[in-house]
C-alpha atoms as a PDB file:
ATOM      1  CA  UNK A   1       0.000   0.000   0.000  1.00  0.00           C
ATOM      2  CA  UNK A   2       1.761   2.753  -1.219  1.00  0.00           C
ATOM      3  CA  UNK A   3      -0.144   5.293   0.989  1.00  0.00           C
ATOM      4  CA  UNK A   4       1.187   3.734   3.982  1.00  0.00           C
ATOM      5  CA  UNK A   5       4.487   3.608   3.175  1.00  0.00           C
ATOM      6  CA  UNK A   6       4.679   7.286   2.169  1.00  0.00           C
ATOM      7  CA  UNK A   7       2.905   7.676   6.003  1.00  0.00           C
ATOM      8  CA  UNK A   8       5.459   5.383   7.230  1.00  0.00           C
ATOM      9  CA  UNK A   9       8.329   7.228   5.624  1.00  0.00           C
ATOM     10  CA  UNK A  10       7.139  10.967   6.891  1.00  0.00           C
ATOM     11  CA  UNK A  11       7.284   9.209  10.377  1.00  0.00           C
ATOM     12  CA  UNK A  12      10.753   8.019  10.115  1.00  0.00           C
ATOM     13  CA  UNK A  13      12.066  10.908   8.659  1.00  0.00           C
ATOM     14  CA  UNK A  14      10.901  12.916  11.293  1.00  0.00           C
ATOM     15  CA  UNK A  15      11.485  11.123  14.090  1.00  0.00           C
ATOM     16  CA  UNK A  16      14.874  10.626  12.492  1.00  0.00           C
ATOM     17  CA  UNK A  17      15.443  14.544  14.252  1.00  0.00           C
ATOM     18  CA  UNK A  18      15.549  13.051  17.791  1.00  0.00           C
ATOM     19  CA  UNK A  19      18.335  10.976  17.084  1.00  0.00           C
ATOM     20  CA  UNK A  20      21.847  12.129  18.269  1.00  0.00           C
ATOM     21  CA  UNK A  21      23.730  13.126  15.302  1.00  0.00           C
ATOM     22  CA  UNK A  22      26.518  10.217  13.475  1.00  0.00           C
ATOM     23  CA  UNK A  23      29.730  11.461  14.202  1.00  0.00           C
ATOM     24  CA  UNK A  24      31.525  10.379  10.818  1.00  0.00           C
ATOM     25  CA  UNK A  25      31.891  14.031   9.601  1.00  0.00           C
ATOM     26  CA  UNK A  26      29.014  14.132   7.150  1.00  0.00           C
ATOM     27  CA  UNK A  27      27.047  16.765   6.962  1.00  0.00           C
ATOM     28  CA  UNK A  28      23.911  14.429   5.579  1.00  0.00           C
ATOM     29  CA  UNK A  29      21.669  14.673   2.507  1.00  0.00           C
ATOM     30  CA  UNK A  30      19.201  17.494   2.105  1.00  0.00           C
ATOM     31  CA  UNK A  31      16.271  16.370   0.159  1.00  0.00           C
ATOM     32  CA  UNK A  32      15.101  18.366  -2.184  1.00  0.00           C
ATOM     33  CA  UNK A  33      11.518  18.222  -0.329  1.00  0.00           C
ATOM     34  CA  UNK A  34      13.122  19.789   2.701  1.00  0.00           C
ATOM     35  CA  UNK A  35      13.436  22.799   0.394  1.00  0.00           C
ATOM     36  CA  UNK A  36      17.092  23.498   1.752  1.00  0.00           C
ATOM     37  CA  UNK A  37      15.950  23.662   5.188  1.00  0.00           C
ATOM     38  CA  UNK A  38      17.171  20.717   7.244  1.00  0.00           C
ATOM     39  CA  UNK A  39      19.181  17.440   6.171  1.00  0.00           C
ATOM     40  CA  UNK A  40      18.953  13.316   6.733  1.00  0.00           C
ATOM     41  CA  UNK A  41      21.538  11.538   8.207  1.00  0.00           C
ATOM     42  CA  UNK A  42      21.511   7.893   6.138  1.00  0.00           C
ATOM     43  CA  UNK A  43      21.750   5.531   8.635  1.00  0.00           C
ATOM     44  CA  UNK A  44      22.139   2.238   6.546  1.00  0.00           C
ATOM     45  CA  UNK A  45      20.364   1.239   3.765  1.00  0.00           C
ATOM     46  CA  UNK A  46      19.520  -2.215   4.679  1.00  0.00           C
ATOM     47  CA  UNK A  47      15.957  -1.772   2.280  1.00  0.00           C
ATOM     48  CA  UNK A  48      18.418  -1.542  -0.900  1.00  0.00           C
ATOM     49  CA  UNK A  49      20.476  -4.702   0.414  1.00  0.00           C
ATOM     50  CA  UNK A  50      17.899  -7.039   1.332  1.00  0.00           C
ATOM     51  CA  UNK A  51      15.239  -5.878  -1.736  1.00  0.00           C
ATOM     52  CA  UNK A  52      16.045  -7.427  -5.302  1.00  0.00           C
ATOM     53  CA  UNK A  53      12.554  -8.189  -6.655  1.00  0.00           C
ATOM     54  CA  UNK A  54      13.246 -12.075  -6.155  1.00  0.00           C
ATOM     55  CA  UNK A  55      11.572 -13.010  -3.319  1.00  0.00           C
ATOM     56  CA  UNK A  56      13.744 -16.173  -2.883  1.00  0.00           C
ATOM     57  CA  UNK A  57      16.859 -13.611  -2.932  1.00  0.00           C
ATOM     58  CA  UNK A  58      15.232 -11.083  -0.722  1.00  0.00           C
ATOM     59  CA  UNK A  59      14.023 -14.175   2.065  1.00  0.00           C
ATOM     60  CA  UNK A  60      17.646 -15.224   1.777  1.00  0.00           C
ATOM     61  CA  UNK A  61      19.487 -11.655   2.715  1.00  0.00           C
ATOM     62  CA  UNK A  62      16.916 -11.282   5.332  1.00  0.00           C
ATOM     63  CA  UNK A  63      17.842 -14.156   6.707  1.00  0.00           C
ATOM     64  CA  UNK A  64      21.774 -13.288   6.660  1.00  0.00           C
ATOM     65  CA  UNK A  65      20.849  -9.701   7.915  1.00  0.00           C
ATOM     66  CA  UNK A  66      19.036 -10.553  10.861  1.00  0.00           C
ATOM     67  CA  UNK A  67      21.740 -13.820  12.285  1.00  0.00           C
ATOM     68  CA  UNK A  68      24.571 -11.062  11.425  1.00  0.00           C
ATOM     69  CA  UNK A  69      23.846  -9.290  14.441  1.00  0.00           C
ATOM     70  CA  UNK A  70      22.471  -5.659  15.383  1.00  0.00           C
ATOM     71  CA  UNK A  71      23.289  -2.384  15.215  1.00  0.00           C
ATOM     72  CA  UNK A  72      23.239   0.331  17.998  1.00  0.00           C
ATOM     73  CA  UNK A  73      23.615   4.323  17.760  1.00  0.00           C
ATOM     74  CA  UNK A  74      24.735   5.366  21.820  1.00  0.00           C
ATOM     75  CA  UNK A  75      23.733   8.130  23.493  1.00  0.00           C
ATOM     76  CA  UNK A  76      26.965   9.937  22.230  1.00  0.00           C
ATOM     77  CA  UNK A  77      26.138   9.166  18.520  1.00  0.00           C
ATOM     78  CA  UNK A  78      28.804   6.277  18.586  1.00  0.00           C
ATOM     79  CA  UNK A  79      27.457   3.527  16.368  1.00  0.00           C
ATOM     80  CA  UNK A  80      28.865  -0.004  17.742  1.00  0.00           C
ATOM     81  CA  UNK A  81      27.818  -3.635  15.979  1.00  0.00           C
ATOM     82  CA  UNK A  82      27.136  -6.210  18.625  1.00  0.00           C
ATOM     83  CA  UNK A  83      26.168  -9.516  18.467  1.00  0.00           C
ATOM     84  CA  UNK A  84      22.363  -9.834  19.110  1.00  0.00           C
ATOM     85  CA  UNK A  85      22.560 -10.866  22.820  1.00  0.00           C
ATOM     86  CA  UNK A  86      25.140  -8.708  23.282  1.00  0.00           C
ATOM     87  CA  UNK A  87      23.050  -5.885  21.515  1.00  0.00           C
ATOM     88  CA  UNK A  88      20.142  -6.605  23.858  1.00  0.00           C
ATOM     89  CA  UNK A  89      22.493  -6.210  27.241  1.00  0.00           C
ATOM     90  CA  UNK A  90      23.526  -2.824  25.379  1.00  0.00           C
ATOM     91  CA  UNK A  91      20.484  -1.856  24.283  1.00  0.00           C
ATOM     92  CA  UNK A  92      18.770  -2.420  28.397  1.00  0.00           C
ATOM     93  CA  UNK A  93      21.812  -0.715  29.636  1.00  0.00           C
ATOM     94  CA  UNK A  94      20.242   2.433  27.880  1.00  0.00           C
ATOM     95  CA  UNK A  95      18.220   5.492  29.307  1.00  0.00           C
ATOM     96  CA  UNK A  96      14.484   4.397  28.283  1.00  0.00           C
ATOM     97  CA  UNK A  97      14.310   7.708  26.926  1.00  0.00           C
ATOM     98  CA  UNK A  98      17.092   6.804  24.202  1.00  0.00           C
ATOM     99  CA  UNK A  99      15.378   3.502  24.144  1.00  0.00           C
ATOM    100  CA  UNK A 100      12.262   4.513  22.682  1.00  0.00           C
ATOM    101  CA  UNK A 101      13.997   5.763  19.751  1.00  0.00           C
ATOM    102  CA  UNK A 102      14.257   2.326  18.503  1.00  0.00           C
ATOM    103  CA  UNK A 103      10.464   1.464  18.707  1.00  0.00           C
ATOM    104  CA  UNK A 104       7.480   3.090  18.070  1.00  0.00           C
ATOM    105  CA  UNK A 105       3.759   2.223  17.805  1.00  0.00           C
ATOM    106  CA  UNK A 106       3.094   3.558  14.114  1.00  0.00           C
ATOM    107  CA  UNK A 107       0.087   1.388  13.606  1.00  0.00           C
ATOM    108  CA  UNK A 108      -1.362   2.781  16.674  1.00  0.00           C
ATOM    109  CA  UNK A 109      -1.405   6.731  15.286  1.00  0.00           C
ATOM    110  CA  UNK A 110      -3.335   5.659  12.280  1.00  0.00           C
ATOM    111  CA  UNK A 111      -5.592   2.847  14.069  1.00  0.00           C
ATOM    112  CA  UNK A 112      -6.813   6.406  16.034  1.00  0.00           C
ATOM    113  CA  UNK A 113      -7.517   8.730  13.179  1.00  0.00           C
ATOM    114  CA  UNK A 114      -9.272   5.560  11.654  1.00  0.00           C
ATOM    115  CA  UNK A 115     -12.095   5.547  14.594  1.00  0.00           C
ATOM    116  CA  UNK A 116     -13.972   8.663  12.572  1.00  0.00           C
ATOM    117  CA  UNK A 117     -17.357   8.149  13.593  1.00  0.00           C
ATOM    118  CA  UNK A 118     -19.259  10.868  11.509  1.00  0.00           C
ATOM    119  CA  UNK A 119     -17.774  13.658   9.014  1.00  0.00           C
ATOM    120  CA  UNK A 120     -19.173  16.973   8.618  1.00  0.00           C
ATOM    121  CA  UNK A 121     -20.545  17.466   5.215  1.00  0.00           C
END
C-alpha cells in the first residue's frame, strides 16, 4: 500500500530529528523536499540490500541480515555492531528515553484517526 508507506516514511524521517547526530563528519543529505531547510543523516540502507525483486533472494538476505547481528547508535552518537545478545544487554543498559527511539507504535497513530465516527458534510 503505497499510501502507507509514504505515512510510514514521513514518520521516520521525522522522528529521524531526535536521534543524536553520526559522528563520521558528514554533513547528511538534504532532500530536495526539505526545500534546503534541514538534512537526513543515512543511517544504513539495509531496504536496498535485502530488496532485489526475487523473493527467494530477498528471504535469503533477510535471513543473513538478521543472524549477522544488530546495530546500535549510543547516546553519544557512537554507532557499535554487537552480536544480538550482546546488543540486547547494550540496548537495556540504555536510558528508556534513548530507548524509545528504537520502537514506536506507528500502527497505533493511524488505528486512532481511523475511529472517525461521523464527518461533517
Amino acid at each position: 500500500d503505497n499510501r502507507e508507506v509514504t505515512r510510514l516514511i514521513t514518520l521516520a524521517m521525522t522522528h529521524m530529528k531526535k536521534r543524536p547526530k553520526i559522528h563520521d563528519h558528514s554533513k547528511g543529505y538534504a532532500p530536495s523536499s526539505f526545500g534546503g531547510m534541514g538534512t537526513v543523516q543515512l543511517t544504513c540502507g539495509n531496504c536496498n540490500i535485502l530488496c532485489w525483486g526475487d523473493s527467494v533472494e530477498t528471504a535469503k538476505n533477510y535471513k543473513i541480515l538478521k543472524n549477522a547481528g544488530c546495530v546500535i547508535q549510543k547516546e553519544n552518537g557512537e554507532i557499535a555492531v554487537f552480536p544480538p545478545e550482546k546488543a540486547k544487554e547494550e540496548f537495556e543498559k540504555m536510558d528508556p528515553k534513548h530507548q524509545r527511539l528504537y520502537y514506536k507504535d506507528y500502527k497505533r497513530r493511524m488505528r486512532k484517526k481511523d475511529v472517525t465516527t461521523h464527518l461533517m458534510p
